[in-house]
PDB file of N, CA and C in Angstrom:
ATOM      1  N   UNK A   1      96.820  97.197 119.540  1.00  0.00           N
ATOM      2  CA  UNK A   1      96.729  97.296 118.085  1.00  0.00           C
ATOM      3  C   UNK A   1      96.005  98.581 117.700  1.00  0.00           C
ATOM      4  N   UNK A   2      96.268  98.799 116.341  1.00  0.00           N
ATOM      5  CA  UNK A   2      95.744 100.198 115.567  1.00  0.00           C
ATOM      6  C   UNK A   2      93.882 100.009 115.795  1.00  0.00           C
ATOM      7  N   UNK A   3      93.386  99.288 115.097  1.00  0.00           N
ATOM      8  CA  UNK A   3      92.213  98.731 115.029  1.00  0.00           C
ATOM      9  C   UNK A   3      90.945  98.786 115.904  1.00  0.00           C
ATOM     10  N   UNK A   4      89.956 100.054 115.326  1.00  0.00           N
ATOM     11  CA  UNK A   4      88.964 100.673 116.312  1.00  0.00           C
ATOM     12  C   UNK A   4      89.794 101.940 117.315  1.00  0.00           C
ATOM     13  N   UNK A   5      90.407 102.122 117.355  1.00  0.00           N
ATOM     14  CA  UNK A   5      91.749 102.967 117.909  1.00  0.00           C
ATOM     15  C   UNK A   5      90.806 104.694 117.965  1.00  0.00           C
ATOM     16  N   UNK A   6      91.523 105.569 118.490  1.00  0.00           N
ATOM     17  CA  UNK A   6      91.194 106.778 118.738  1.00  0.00           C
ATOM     18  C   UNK A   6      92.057 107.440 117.424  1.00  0.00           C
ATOM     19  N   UNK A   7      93.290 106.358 116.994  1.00  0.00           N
ATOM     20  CA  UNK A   7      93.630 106.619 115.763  1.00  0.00           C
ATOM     21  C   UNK A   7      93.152 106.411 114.140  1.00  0.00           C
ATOM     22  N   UNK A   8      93.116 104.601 114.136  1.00  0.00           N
ATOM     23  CA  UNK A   8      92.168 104.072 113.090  1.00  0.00           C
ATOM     24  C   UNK A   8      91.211 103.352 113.538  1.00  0.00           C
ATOM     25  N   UNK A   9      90.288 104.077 112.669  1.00  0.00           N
ATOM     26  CA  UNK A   9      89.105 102.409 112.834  1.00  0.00           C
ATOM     27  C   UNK A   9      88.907 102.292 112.069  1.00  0.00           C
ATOM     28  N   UNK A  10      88.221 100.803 111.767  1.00  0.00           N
ATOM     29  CA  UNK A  10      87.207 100.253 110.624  1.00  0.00           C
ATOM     30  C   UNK A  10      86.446  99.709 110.981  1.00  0.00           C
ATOM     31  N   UNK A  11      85.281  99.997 110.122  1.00  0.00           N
ATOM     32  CA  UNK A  11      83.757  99.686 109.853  1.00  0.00           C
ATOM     33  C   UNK A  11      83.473  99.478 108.599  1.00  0.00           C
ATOM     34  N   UNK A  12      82.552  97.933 108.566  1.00  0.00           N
ATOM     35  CA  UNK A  12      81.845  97.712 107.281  1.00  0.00           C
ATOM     36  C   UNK A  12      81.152  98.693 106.918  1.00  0.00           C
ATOM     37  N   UNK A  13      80.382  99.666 107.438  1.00  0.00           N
ATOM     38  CA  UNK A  13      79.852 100.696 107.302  1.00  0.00           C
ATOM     39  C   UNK A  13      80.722 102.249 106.381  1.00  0.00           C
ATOM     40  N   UNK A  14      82.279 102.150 106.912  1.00  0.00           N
ATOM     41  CA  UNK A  14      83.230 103.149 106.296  1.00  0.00           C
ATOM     42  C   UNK A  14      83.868 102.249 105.333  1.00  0.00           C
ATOM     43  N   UNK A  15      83.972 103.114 103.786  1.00  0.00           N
ATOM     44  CA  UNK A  15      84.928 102.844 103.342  1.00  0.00           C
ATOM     45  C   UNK A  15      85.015 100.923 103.365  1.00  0.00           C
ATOM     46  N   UNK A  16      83.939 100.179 103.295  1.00  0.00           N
ATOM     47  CA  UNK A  16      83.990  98.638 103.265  1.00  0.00           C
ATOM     48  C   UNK A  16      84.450  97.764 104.205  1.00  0.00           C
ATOM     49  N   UNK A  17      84.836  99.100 105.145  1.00  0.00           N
ATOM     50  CA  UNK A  17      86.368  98.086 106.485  1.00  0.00           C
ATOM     51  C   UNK A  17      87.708  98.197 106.183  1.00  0.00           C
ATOM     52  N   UNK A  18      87.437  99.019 105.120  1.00  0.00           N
ATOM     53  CA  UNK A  18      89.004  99.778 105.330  1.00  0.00           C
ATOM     54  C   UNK A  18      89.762 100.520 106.275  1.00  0.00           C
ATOM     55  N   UNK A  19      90.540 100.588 106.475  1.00  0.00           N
ATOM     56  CA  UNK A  19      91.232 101.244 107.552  1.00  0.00           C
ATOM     57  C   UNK A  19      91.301 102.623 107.363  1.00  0.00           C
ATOM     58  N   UNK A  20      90.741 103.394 108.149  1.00  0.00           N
ATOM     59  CA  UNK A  20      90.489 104.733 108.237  1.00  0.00           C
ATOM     60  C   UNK A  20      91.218 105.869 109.091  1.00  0.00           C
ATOM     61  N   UNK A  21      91.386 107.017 109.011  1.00  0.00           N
ATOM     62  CA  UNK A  21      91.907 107.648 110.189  1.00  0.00           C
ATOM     63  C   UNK A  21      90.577 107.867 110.983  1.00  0.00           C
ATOM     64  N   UNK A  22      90.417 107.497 112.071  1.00  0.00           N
ATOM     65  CA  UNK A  22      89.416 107.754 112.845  1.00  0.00           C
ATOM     66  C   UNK A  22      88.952 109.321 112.453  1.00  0.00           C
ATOM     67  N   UNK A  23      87.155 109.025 112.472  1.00  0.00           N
ATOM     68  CA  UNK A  23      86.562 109.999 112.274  1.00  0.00           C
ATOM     69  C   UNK A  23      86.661 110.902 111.039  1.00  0.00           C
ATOM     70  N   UNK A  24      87.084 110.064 109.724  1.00  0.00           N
ATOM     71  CA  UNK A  24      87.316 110.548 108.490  1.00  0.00           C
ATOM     72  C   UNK A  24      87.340 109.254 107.517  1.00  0.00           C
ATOM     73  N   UNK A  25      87.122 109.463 105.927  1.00  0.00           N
ATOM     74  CA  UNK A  25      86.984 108.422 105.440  1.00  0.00           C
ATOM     75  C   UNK A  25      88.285 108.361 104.421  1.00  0.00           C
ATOM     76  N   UNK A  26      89.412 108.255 105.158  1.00  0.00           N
ATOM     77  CA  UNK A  26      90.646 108.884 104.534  1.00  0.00           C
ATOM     78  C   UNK A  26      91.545 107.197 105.029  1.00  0.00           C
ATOM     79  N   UNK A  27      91.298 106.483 103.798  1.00  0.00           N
ATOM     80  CA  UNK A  27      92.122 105.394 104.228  1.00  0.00           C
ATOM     81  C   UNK A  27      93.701 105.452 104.441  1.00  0.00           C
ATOM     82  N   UNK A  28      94.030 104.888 105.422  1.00  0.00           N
ATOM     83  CA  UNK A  28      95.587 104.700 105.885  1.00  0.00           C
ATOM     84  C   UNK A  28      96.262 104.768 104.376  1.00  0.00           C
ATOM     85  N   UNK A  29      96.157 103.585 103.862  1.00  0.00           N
ATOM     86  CA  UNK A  29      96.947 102.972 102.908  1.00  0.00           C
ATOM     87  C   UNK A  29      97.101 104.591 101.657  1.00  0.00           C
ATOM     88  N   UNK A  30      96.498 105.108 101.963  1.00  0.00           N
ATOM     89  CA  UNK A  30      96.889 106.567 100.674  1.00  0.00           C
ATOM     90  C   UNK A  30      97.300 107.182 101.388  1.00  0.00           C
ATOM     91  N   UNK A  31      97.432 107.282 102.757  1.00  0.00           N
ATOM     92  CA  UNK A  31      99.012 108.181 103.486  1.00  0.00           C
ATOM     93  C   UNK A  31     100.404 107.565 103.016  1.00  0.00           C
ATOM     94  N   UNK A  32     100.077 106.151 103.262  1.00  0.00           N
ATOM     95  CA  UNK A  32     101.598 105.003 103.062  1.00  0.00           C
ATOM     96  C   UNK A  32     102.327 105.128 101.411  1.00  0.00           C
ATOM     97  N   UNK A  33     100.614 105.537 100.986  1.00  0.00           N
ATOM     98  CA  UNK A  33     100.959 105.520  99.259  1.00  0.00           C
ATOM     99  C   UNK A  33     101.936 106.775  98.978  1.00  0.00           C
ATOM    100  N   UNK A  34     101.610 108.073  99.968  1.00  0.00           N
ATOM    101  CA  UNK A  34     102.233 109.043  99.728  1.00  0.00           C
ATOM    102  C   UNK A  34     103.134 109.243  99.903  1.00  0.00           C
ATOM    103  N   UNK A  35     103.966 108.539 101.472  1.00  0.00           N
ATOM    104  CA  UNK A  35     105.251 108.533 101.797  1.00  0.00           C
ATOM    105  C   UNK A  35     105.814 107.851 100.498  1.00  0.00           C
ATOM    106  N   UNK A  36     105.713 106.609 100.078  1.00  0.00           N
ATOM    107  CA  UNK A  36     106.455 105.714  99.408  1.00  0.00           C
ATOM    108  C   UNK A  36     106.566 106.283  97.934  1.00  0.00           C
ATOM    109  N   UNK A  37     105.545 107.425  97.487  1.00  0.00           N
ATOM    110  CA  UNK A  37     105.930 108.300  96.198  1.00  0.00           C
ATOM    111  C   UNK A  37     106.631 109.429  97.336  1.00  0.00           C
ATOM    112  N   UNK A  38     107.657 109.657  98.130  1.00  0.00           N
ATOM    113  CA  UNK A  38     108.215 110.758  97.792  1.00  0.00           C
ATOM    114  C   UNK A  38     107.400 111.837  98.646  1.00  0.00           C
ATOM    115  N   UNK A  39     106.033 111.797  98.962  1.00  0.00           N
ATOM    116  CA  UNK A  39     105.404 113.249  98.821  1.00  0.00           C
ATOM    117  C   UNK A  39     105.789 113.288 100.594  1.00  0.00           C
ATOM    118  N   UNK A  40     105.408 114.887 101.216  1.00  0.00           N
ATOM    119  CA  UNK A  40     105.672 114.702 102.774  1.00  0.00           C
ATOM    120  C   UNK A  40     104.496 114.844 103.435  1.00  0.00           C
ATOM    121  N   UNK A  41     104.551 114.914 104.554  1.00  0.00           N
ATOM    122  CA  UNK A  41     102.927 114.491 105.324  1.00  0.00           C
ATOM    123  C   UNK A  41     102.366 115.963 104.962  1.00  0.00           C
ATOM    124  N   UNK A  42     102.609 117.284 105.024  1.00  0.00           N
ATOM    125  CA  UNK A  42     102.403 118.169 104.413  1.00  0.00           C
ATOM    126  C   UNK A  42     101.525 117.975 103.226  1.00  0.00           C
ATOM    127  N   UNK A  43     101.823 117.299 102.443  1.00  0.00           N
ATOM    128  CA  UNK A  43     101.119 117.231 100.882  1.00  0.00           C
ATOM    129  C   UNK A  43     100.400 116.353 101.184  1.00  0.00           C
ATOM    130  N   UNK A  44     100.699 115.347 102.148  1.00  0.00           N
ATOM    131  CA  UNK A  44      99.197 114.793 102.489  1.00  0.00           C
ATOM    132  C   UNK A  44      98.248 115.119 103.294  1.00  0.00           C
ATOM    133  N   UNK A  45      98.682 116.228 104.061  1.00  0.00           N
ATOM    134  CA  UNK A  45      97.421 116.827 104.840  1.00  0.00           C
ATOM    135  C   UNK A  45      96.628 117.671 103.969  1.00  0.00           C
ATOM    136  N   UNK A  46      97.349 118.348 102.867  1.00  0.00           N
ATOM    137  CA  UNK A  46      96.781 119.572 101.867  1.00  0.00           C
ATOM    138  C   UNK A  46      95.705 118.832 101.298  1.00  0.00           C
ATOM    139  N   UNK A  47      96.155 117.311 100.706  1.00  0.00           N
ATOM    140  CA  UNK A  47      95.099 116.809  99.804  1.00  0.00           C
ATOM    141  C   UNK A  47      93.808 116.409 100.824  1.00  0.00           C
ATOM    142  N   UNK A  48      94.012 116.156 102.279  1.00  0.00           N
ATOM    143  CA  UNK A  48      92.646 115.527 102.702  1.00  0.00           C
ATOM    144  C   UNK A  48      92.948 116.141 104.326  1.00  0.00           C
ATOM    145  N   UNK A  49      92.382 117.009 103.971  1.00  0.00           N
ATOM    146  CA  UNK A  49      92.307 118.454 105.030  1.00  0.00           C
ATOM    147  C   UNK A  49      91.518 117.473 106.346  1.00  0.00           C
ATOM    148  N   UNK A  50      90.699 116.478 106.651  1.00  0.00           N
ATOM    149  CA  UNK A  50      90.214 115.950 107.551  1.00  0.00           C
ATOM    150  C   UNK A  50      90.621 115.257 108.382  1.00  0.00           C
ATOM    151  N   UNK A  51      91.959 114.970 107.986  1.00  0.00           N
ATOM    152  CA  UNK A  51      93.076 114.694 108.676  1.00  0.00           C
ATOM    153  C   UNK A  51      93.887 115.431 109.473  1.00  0.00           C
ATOM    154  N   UNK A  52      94.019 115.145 110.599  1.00  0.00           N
ATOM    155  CA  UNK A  52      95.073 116.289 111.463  1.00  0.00           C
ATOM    156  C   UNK A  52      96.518 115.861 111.546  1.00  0.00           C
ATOM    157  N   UNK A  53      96.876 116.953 111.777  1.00  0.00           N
ATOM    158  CA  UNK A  53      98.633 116.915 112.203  1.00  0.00           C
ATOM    159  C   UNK A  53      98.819 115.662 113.411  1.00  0.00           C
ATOM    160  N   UNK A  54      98.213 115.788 114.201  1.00  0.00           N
ATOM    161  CA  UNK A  54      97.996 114.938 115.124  1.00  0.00           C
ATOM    162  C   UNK A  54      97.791 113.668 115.171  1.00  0.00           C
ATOM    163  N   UNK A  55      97.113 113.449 114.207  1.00  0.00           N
ATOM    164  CA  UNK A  55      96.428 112.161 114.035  1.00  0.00           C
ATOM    165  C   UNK A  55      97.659 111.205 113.003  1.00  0.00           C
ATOM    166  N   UNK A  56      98.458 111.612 112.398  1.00  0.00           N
ATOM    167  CA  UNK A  56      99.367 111.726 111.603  1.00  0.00           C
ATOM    168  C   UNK A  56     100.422 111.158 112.674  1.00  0.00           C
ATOM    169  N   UNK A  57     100.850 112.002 113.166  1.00  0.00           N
ATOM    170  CA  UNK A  57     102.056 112.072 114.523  1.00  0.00           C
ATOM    171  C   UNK A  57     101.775 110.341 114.774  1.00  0.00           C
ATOM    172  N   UNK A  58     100.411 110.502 115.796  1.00  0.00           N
ATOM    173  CA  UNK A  58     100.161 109.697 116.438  1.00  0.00           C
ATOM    174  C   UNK A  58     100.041 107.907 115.989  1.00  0.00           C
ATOM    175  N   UNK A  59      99.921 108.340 114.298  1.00  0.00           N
ATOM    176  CA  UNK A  59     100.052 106.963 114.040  1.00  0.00           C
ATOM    177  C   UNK A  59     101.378 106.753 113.650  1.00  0.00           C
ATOM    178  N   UNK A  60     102.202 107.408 113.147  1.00  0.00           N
ATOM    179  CA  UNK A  60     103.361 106.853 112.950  1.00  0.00           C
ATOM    180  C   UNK A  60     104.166 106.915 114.439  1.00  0.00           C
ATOM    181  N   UNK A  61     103.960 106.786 115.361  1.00  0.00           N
ATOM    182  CA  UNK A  61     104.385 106.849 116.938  1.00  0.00           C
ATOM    183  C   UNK A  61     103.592 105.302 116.882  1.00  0.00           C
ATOM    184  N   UNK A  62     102.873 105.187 117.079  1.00  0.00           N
ATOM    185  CA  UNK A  62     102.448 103.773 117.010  1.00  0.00           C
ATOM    186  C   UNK A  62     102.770 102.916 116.540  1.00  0.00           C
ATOM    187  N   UNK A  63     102.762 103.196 115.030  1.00  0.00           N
ATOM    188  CA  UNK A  63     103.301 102.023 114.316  1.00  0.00           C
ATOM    189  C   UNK A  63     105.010 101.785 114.316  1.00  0.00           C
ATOM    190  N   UNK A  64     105.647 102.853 114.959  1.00  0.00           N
ATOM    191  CA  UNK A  64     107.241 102.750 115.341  1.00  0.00           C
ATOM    192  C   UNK A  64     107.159 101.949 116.568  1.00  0.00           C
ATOM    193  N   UNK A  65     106.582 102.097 117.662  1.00  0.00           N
ATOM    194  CA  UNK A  65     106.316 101.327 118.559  1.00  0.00           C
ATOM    195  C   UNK A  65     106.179 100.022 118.416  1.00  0.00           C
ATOM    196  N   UNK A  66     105.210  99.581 118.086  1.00  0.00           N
ATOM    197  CA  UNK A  66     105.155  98.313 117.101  1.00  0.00           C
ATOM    198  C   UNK A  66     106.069  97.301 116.519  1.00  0.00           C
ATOM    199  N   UNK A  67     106.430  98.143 115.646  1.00  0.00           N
ATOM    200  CA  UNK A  67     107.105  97.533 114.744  1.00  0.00           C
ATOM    201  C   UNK A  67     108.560  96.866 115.802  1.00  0.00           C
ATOM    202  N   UNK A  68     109.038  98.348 116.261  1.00  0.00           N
ATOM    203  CA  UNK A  68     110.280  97.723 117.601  1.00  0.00           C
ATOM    204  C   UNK A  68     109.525  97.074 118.048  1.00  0.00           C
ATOM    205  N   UNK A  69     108.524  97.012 119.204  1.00  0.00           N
ATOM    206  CA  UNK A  69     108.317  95.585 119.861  1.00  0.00           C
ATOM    207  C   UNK A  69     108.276  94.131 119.204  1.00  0.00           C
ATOM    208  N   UNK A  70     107.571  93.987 118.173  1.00  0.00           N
ATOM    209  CA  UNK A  70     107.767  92.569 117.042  1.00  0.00           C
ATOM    210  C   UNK A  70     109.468  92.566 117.033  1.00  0.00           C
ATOM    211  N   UNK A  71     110.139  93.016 117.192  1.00  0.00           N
ATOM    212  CA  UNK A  71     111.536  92.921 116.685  1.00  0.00           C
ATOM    213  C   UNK A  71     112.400  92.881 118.393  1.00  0.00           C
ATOM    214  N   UNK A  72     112.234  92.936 118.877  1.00  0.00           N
ATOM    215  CA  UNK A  72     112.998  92.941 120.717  1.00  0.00           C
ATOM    216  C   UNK A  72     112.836  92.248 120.879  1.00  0.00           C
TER     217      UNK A  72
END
């Protein structure tokens, strides 16, 4: 799972236990918000520069992973 991950973690301490990109206080759910308006990971790296290209990649590689395994 995502959770405490080298990708996301959460802590009551970050963001309430929101889901975070590891090592930033940049919750998941306003990347998801951005795909689903349209915008590209581009415009979401511009707005929250603490985020890497990488880190980006790596979760949507995961969560494709995922998602196929629940479904096989």
């Amino acid at each position: 799972m995502f959770k405490d991950s080298s990708i996301i973690s959460a802590s009551p301490e970050i963001m309430g236990g929101t889901p975070v990109f590891a090592g930033t206080r940049v919750p998941v759910q306003t990347f998801l918000d951005y795909l689903k308006a349209g915008e590209s990971i581009n415009d979401f790296l511009d707005g929250f520069p603490t985020v890497t290209r990488e880190q980006v990649i790596a979760f949507l590689e995961e969560a494709g992973k995922q998602l196929v395994s629940t479904v096989a």
